[in-house]
N, C-alpha and C. Protein backbone atom coordinates (compact mmCIF):
# COMPACT_ATOMS: atom_id res chain seq x y z
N UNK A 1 -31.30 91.69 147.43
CA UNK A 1 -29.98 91.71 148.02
C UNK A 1 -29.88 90.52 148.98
N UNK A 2 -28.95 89.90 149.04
CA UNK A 2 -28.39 88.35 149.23
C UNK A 2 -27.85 89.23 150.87
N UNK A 3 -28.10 87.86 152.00
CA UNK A 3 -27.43 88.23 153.16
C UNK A 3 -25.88 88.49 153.10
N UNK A 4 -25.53 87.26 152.26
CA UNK A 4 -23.66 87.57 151.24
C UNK A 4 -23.64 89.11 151.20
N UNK A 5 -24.21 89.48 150.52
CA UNK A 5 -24.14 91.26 149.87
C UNK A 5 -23.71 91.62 150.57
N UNK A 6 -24.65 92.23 151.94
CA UNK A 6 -25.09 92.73 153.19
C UNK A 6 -23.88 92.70 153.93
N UNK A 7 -23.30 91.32 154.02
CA UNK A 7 -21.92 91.01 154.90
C UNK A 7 -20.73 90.77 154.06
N UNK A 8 -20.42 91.38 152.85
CA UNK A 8 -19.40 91.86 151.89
C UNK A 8 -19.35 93.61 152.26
N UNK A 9 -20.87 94.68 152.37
CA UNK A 9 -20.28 95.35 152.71
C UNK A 9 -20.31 95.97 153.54
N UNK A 10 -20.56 95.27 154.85
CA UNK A 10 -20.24 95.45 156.22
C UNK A 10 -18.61 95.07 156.39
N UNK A 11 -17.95 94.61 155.65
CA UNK A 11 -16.82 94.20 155.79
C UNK A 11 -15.91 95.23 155.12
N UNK A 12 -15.93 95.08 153.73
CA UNK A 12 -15.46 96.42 152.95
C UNK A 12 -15.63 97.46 153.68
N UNK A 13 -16.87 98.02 154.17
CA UNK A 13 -17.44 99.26 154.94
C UNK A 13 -16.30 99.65 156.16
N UNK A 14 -16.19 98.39 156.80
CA UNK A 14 -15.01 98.31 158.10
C UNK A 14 -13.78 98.53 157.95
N UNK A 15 -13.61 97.58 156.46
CA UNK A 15 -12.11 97.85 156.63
C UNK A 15 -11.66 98.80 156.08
N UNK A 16 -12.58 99.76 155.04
CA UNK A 16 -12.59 101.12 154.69
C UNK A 16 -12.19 102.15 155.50
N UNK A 17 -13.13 102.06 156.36
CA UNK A 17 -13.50 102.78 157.52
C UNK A 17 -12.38 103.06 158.47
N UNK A 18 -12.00 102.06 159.02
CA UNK A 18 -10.68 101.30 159.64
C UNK A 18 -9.58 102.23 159.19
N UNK A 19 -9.02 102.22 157.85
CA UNK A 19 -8.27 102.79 156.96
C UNK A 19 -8.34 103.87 156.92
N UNK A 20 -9.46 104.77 157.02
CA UNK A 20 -9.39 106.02 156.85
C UNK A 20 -9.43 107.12 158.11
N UNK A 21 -9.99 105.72 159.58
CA UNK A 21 -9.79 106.50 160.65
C UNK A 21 -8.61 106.78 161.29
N UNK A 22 -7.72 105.87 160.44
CA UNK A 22 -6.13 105.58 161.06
C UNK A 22 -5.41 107.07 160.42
N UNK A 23 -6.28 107.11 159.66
CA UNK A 23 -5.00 107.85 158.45
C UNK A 23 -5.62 109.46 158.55
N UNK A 24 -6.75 109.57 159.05
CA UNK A 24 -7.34 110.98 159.27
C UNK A 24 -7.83 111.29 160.53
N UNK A 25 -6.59 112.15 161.16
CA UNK A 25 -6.57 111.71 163.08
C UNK A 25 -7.63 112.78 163.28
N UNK A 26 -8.09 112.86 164.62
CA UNK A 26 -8.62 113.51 165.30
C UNK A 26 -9.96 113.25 165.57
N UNK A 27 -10.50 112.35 164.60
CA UNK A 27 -11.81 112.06 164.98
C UNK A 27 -11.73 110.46 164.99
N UNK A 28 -12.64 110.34 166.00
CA UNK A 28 -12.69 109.12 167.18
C UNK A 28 -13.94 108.57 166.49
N UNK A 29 -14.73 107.41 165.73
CA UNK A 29 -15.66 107.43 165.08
C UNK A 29 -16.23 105.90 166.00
N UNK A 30 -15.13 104.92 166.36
CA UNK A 30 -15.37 103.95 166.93
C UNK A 30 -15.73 102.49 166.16
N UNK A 31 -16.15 101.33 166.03
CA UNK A 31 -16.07 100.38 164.86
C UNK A 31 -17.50 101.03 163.77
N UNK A 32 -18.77 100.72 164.98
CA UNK A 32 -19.64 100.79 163.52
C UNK A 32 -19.29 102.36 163.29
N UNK A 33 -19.13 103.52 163.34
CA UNK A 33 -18.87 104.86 162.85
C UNK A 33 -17.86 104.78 161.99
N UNK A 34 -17.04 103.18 162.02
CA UNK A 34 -15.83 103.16 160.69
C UNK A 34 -16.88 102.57 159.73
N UNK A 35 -17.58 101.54 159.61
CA UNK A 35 -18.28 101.07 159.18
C UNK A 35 -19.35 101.95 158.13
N UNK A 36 -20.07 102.64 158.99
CA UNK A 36 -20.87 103.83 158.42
C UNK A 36 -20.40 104.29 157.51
N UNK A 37 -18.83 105.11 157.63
CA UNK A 37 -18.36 105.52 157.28
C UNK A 37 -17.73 105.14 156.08
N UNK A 38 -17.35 104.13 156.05
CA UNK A 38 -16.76 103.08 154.81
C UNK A 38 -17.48 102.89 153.76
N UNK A 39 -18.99 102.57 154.57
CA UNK A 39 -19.87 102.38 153.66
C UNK A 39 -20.56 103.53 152.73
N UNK A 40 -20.55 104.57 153.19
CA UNK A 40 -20.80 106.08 153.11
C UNK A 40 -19.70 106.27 151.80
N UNK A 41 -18.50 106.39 151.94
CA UNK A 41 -17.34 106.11 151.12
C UNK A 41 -17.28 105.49 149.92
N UNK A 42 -17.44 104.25 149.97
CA UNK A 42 -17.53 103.25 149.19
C UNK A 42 -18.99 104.43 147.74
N UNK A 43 -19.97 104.31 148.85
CA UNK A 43 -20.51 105.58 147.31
C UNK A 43 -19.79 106.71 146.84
N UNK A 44 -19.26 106.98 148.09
CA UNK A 44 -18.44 108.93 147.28
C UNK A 44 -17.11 108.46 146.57
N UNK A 45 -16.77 107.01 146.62
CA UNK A 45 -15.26 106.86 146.00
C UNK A 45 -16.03 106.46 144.83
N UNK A 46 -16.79 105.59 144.75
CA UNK A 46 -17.28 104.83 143.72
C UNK A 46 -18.21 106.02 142.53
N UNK A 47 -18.57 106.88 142.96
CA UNK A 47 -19.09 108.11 142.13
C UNK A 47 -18.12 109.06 141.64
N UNK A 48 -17.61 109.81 142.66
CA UNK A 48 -15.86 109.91 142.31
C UNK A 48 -15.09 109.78 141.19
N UNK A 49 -14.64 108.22 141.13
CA UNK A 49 -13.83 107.77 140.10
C UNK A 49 -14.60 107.66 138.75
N UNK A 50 -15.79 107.15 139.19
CA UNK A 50 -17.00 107.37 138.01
C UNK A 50 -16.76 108.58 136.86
N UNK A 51 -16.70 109.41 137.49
CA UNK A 51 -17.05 110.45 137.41
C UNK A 51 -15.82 111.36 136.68
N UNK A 52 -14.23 110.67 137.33
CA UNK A 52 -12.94 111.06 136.47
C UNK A 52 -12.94 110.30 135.83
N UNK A 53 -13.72 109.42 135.40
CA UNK A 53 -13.27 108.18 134.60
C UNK A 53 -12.10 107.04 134.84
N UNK A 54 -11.85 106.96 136.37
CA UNK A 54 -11.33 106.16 136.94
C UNK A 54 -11.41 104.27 137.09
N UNK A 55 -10.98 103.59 136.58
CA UNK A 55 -11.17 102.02 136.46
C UNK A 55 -10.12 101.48 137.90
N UNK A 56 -10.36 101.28 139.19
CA UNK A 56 -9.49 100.43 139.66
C UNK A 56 -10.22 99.04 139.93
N UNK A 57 -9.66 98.21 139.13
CA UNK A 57 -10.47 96.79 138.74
C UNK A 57 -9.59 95.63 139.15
N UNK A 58 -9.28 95.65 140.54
CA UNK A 58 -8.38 94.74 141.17
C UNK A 58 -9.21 93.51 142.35
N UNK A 59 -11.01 93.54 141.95
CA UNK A 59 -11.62 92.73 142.44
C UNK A 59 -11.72 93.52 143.56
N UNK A 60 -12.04 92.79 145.48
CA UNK A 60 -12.48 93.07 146.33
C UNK A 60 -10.92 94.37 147.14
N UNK A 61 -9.88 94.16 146.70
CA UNK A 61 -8.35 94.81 146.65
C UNK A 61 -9.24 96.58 146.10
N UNK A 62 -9.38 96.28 145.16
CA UNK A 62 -10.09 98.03 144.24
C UNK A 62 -11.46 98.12 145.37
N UNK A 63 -12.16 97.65 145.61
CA UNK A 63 -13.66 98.54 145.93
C UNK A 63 -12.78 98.71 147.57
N UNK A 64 -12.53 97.94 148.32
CA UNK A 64 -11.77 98.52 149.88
C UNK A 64 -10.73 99.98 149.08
N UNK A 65 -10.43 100.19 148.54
CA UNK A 65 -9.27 101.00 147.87
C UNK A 65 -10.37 102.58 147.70
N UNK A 66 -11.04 101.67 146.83
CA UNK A 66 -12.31 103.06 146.38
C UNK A 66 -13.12 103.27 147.65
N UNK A 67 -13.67 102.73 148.42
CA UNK A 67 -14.03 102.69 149.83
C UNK A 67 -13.48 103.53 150.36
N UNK A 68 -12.26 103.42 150.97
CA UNK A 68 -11.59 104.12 151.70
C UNK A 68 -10.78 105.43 151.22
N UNK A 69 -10.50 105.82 150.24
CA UNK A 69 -10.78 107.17 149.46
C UNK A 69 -11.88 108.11 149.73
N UNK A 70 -13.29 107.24 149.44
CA UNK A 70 -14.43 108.21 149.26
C UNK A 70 -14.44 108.12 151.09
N UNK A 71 -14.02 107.16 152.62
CA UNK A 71 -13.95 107.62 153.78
C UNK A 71 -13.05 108.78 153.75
N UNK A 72 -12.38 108.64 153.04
CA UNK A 72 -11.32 109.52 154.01
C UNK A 72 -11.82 110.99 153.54
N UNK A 73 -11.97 111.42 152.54
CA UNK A 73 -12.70 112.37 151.59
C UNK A 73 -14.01 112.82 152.97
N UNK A 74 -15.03 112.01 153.29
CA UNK A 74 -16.09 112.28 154.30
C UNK A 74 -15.45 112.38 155.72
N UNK A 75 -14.57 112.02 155.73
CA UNK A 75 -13.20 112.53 157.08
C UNK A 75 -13.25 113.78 157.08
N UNK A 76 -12.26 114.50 155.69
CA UNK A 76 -11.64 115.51 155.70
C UNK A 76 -12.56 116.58 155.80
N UNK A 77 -13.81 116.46 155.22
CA UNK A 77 -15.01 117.31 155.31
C UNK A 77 -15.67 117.41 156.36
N UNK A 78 -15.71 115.82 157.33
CA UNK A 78 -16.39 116.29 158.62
C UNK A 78 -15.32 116.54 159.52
N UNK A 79 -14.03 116.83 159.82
CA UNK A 79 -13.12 117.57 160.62
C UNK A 79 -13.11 119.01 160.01
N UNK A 80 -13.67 119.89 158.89
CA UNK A 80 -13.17 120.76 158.51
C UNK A 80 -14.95 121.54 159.15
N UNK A 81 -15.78 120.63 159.22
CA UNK A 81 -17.20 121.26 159.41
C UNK A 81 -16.94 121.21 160.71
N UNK A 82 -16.27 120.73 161.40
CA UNK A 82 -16.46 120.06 163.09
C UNK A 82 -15.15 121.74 163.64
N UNK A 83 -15.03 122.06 162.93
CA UNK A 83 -13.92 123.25 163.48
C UNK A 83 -14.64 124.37 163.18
């Protein structure tokens, strides 16, 4: 794995993250906890769609997309465990 890699998805991871903390209130996660989170995502979206047989193939536009799906998804589950 290329330092490139590494800082493609620290970025994706963020702006995933970013996206899904905006959009699923109540929990306060902070940058790297969007990050984590994005990146965390980025597998549960990317297995996910796998998995319905989902193609979103719009380049670095689709994996932030699938990213932030599989965050928000690890959102909704850790506000529903956190109650």
């Amino acid at each position: 794995m290329t330092l490139m890699q590494i800082l493609t998805w620290i970025v994706i991871g963020g702006v995933a993250g970013v996206i899904a903390d905006a959009l699923i209130r109540g929990i306060k996660l902070g940058l790297i906890g969007s990050i984590l989170v994005g990146i965390a995502g980025a597998f549960v979206g990317s297995w996910l769609f796998g998995l319905l047989n989902i193609n979103i193939g719009l380049g670095i536009f689709g994996d932030i997309l699938t990213a932030a799906v599989g965050a928000i998804i690890l959102l909704v589950i850790l506000r529903a465990i956190r109650r």
